[in-house]
Protein backbone atom coordinates (compact mmCIF):
# COMPACT_ATOMS: atom_id res chain seq x y z
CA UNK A 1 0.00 0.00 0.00
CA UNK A 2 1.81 3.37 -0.76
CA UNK A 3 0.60 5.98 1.36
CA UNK A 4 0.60 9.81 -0.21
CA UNK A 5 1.61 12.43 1.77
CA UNK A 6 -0.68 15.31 1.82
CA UNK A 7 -0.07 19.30 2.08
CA UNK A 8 -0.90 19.94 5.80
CA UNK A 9 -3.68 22.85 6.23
CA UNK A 10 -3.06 25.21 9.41
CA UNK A 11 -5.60 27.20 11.06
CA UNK A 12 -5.07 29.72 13.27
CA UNK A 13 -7.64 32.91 14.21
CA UNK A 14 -8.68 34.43 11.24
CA UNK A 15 -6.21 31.96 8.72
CA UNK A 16 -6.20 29.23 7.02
CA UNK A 17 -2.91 27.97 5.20
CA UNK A 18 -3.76 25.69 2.99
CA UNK A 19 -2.05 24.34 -0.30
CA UNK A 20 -2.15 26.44 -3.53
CA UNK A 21 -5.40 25.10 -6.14
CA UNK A 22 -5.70 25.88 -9.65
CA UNK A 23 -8.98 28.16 -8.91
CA UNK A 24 -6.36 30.37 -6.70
CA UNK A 25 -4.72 31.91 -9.92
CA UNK A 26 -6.30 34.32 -10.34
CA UNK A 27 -6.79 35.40 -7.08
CA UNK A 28 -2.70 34.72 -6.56
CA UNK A 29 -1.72 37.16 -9.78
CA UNK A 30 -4.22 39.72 -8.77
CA UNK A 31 -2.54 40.19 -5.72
CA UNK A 32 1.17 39.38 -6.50
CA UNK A 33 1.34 41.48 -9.73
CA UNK A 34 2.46 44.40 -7.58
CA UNK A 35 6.34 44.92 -8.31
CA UNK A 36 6.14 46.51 -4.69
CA UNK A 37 5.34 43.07 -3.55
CA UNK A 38 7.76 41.06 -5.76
CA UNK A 39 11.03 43.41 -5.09
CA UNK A 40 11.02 42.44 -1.41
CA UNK A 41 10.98 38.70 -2.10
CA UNK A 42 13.72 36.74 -3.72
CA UNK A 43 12.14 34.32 -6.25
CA UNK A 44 8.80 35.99 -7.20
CA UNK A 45 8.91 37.54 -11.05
CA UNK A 46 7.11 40.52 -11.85
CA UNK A 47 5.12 40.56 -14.13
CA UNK A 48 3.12 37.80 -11.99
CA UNK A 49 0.49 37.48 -14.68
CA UNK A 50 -2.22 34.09 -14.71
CA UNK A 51 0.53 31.70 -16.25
CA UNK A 52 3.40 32.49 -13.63
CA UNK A 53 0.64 31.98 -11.03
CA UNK A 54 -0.61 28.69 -12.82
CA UNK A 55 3.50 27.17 -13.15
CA UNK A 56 3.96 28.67 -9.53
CA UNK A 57 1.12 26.47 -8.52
CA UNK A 58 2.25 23.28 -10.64
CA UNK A 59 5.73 23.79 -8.91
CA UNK A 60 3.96 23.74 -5.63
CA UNK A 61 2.55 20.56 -6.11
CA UNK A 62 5.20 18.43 -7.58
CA UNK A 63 7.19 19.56 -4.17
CA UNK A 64 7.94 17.15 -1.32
CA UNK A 65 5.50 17.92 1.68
CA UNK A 66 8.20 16.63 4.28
CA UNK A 67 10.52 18.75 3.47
CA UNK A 68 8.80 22.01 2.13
CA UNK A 69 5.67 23.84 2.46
CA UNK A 70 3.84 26.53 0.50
CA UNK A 71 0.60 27.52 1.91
CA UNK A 72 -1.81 30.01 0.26
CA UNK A 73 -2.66 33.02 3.01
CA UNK A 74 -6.66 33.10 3.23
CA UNK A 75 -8.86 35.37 5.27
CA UNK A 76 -12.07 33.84 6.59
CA UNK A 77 -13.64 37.08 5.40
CA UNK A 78 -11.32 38.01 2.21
CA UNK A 79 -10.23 34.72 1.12
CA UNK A 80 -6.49 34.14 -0.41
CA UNK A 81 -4.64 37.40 0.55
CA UNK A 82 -0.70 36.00 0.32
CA UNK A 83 1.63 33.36 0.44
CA UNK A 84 3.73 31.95 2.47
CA UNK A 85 6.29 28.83 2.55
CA UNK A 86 8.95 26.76 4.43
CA UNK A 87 11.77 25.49 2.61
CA UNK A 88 13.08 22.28 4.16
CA UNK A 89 16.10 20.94 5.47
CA UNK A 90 17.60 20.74 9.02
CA UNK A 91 16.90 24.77 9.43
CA UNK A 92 13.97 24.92 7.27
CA UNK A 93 13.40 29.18 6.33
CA UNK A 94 10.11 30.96 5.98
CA UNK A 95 9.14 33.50 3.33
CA UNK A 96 5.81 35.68 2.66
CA UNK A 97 3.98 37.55 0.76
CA UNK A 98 0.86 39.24 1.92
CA UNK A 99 -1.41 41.94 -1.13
CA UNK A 100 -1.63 45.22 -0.89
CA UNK A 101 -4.81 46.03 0.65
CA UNK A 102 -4.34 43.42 3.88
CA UNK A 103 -0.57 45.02 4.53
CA UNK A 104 -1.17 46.58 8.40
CA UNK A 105 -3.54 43.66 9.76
CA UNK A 106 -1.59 41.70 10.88
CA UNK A 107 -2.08 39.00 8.79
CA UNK A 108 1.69 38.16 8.07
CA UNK A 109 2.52 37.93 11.63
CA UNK A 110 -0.71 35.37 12.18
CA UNK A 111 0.97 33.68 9.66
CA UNK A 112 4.00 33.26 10.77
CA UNK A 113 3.03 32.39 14.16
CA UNK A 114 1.33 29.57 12.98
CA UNK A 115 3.66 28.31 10.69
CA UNK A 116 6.26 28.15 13.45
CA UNK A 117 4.06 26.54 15.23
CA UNK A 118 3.43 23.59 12.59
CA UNK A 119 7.62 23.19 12.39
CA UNK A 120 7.50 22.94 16.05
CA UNK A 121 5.03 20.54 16.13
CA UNK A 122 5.13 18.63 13.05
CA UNK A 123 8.92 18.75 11.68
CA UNK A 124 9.89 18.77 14.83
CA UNK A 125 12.54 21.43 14.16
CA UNK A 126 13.47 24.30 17.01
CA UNK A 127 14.95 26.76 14.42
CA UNK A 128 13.80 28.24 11.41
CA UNK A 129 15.48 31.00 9.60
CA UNK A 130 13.91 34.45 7.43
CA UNK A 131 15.79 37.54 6.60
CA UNK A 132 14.45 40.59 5.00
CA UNK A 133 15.85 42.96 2.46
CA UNK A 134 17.32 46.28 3.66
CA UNK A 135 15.06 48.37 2.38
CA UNK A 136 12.31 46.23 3.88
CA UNK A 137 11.75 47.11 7.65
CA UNK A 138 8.30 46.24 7.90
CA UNK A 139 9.20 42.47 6.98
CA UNK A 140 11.52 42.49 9.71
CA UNK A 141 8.68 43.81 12.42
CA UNK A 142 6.64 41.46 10.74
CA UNK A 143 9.43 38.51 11.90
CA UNK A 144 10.51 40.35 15.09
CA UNK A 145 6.41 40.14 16.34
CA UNK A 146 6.17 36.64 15.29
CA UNK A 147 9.63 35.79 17.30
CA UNK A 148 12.55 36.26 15.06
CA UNK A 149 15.51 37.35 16.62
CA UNK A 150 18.22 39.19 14.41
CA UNK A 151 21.64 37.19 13.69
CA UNK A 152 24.03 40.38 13.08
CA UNK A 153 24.49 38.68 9.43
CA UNK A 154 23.83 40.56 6.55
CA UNK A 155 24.36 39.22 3.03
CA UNK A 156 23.56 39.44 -0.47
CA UNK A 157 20.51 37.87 -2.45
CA UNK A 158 19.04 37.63 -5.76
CA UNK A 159 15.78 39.34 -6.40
CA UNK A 160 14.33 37.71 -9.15
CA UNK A 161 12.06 40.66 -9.72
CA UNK A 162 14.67 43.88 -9.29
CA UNK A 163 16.79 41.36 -11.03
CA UNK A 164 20.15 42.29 -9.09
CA UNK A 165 21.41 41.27 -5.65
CA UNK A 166 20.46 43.19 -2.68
CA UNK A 167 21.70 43.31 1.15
CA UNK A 168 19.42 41.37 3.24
CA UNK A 169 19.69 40.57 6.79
CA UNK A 170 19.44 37.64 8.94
CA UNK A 171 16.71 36.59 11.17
CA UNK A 172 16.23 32.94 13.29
CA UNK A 173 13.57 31.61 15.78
CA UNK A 174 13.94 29.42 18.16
CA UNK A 175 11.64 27.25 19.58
């Protein structure tokens, strides 16, 4: 008997992070099409049009649970309003995206929380890892009120979307 891991679905408050479905496309490109949005992440392109969301989906699924997780954001009230994922490995690290009109809810930090609380609980992990871009403070409340501590490291990353490397600095959480 082969048994297939599933995407886990988290629920916290007002959230539900749940795996990406084809129906969220245009939802997802609505939202991330904002080159705001996609300069402060790392690997989302802008343009984010239907077809990036569609092949960002398709990547999503052909992932292995165990070791990474990408949950659409969704509002009980709003539905979808962001992303956000875990990247496996013995340190796994967390990224996010949250649209335009939800940024100052609180909604990223919900997020978060809950997400840390899955590693904790699920992959059994006690550290996770984020960093934000420079010119990004409000990521880095974001992490600080969901329990990120700053490492002192800063570094360079690719920004798919500003296409160019930009100082970033280090975050971890401990459980």
């Amino acid at each position: 008997m082969c048994v297939i891991e599933t995407s886990p679905v988290i629920e916290s408050r007002r959230l539900i992070l749940r795996a990406p479905e084809v129906s969220d496309a245009p939802r997802l490109s609505a939202l991330g099409n904002d080159a705001q949005i996609a300069r402060m992440t790392c690997r989302m392109p802008h343009p984010f049009d239907r077809q990036k969301a569609m092949a960002f989906i398709d990547d999503v699924a052909a992932s292995d649970p165990r070791r990474e997780a990408t949950f659409v954001i969704e509002h009980e009230d709003h539905g979808a309003v962001g992303v956000l994922s875990l990247s496996g490995g013995e340190v796994p690290e967390l990224g996010y995206w949250i649209g335009r009109p939800f940024w100052g809810r609180g909604l990223a930090t919900e997020a978060c929380e809950a997400a840390l609380a899955f590693v904790r609980r699920h992959w059994k992990r006690r550290a996770v890892t984020a960093g934000h871009f420079v010119d990004n403070p409000a990521s880095g409340r974001v992490l600080t009120k969901a329990g990120f501590l700053y490492t002192g490291a800063r570094q360079m990353q690719h920004s798919l979307a500003r296409g160019a490397s930009v100082e970033s600095r280090s975050m971890i959480w401990l459980a």
